[in-house]
N, C-alpha and C. Protein backbone atom coordinates (compact mmCIF):
# COMPACT_ATOMS: atom_id res chain seq x y z
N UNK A 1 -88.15 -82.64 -10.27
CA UNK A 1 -87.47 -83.58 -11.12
C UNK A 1 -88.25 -83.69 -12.44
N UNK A 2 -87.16 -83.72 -13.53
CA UNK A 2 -88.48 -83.35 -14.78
C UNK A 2 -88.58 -84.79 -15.23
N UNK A 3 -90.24 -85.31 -16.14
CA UNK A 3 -90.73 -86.05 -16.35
C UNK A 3 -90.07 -86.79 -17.74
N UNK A 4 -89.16 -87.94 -17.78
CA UNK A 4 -88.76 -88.18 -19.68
C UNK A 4 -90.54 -88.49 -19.81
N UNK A 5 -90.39 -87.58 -20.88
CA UNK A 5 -91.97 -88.33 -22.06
C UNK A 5 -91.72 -89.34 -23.26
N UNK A 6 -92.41 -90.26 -23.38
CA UNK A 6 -92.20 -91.43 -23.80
C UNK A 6 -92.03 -90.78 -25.64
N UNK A 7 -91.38 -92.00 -26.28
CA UNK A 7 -91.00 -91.86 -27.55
C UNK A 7 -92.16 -91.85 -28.37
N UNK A 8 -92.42 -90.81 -29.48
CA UNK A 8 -93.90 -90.84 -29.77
C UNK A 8 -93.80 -92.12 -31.02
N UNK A 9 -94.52 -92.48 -31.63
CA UNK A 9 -94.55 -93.64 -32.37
C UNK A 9 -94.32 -93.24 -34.00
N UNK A 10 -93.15 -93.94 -34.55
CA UNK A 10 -92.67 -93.53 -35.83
C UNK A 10 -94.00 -94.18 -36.97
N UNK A 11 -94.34 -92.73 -37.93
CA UNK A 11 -95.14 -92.93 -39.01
C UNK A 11 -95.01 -94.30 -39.39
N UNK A 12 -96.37 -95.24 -40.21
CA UNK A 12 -96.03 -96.37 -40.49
C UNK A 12 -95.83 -96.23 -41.95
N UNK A 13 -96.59 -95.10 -42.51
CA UNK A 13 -96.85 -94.81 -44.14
C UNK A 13 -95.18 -95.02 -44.60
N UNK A 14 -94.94 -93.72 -44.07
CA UNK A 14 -93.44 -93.31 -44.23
C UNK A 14 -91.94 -94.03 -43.57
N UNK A 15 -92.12 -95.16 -42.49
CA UNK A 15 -90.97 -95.34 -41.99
C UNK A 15 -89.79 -94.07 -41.03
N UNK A 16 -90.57 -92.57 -41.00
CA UNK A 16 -89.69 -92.06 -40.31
C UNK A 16 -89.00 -91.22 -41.28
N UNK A 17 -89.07 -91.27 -42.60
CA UNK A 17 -88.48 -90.84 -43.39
C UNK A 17 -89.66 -90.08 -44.36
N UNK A 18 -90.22 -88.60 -44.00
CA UNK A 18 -91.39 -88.20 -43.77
C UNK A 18 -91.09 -87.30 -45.18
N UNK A 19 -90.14 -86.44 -45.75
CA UNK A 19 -89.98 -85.80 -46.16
C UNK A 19 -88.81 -85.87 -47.67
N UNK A 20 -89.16 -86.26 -48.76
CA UNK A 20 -88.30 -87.07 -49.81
C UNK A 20 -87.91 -85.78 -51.13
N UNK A 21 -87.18 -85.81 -51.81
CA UNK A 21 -86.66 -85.01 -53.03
C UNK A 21 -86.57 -85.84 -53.87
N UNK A 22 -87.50 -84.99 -54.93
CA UNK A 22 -87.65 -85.81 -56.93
C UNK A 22 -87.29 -85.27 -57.79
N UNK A 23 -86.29 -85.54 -58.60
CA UNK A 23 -86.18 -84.94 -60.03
C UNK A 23 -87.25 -85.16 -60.77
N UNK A 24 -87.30 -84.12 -61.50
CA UNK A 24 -88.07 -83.63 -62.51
C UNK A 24 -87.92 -84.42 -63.43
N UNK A 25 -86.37 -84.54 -63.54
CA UNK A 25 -86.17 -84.46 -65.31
C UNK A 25 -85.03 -83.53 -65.79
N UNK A 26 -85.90 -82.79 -65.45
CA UNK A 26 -85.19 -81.42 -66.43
C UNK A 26 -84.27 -80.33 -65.45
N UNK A 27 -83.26 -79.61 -66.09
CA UNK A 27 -82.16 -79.50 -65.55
C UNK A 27 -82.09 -77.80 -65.74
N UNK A 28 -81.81 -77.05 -64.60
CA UNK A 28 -81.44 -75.76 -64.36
C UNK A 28 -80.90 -74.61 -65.56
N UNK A 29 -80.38 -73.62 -66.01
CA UNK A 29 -80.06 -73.27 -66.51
C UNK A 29 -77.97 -73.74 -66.64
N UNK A 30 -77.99 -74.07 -64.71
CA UNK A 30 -76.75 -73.97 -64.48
C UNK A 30 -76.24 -75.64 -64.41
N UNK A 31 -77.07 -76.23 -65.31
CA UNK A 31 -76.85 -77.60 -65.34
C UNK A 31 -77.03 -78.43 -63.78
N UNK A 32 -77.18 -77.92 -63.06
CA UNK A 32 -78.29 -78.97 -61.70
C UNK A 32 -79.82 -79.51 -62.02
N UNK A 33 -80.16 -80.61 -61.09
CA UNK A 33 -80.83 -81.42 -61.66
C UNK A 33 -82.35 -80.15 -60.86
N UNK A 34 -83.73 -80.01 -61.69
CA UNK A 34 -84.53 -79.84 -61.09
C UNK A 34 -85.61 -80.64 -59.73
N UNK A 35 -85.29 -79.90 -58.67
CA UNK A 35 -86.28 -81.25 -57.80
C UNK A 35 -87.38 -80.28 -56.71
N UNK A 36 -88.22 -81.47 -56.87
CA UNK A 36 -89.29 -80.65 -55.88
C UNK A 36 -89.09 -81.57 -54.50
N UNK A 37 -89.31 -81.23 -53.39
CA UNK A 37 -90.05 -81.79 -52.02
C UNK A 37 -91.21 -82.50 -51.55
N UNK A 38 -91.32 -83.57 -51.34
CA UNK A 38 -92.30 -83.96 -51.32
C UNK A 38 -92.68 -84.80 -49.75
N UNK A 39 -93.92 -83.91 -49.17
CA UNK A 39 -94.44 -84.65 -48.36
C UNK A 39 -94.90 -85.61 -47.50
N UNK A 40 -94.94 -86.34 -46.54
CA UNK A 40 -95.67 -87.73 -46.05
C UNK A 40 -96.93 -87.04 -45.86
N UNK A 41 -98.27 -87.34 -46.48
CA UNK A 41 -99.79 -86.91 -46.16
C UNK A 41 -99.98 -87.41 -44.92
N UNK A 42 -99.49 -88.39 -44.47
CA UNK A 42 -100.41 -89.57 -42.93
C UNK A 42 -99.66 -88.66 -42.27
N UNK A 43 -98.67 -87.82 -42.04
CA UNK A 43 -98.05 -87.33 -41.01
C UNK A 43 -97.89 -86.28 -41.13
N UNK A 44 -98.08 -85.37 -42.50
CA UNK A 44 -97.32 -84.05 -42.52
C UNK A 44 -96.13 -83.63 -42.53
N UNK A 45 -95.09 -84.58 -42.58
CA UNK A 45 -93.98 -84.09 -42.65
C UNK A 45 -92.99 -84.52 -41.37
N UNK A 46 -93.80 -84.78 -40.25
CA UNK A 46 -92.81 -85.01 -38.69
C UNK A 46 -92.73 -86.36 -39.14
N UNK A 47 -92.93 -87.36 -39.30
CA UNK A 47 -92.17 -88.39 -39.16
C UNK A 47 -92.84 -89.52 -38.26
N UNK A 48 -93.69 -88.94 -37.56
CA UNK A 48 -94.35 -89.47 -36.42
C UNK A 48 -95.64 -89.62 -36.07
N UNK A 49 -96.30 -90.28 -35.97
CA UNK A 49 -98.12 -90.31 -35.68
C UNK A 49 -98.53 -89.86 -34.35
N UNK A 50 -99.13 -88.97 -34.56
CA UNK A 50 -99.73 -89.18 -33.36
C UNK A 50 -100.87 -89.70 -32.54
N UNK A 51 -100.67 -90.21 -31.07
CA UNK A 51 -101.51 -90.55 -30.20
C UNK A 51 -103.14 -90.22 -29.92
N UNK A 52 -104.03 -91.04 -30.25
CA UNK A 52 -105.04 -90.44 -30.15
C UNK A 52 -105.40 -89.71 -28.93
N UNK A 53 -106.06 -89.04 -28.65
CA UNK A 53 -106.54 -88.13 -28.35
C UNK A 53 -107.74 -88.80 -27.52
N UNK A 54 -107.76 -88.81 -26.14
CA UNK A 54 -109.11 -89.25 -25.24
C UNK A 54 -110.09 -88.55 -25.32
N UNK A 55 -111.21 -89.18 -25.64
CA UNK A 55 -112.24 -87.75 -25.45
C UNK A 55 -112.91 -88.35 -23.64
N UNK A 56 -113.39 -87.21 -23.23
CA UNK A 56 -113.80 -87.48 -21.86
C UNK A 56 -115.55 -87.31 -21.72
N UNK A 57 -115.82 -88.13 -21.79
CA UNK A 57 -117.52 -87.99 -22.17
C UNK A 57 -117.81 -88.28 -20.46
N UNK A 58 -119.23 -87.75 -20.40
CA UNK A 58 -119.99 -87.38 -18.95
C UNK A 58 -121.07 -88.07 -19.06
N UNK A 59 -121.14 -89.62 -18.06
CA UNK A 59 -122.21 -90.39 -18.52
C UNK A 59 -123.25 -89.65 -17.08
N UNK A 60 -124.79 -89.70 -17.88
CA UNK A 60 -125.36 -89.47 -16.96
C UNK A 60 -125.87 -87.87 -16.49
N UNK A 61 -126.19 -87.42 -16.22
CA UNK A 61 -126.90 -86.32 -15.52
C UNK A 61 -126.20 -85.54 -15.06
């Protein structure tokens, strides 16, 4: 029986909305607007943070 895995937790920077388009300004040869893509840095782009990571330390000998 397969396992649901829980919902991972939506970026807080970004709201989920990880990945945005900007005009320039300035406009194509074919009269469209110029735009670049632009990034969420805290997430990279998914939308989503992720879970830290356990480290498993060995107390003792």
């Amino acid at each position: 029986m397969p396992q649901p895995t829980p919902p991972r937790p939506i970026c807080a920077h970004c709201d989920g909305f990880p990945t945005v388009t900007i005009t320039t300004g300035t406009c194509t040869p074919s009269g469209q607007r110029k735009t670049i893509a632009a990034n969420c840095p805290a997430c990279r782009g998914t939308g989503h943070t992720t879970t830290a990571v356990r480290a498993h330390t060995r107390i003792g000998a």
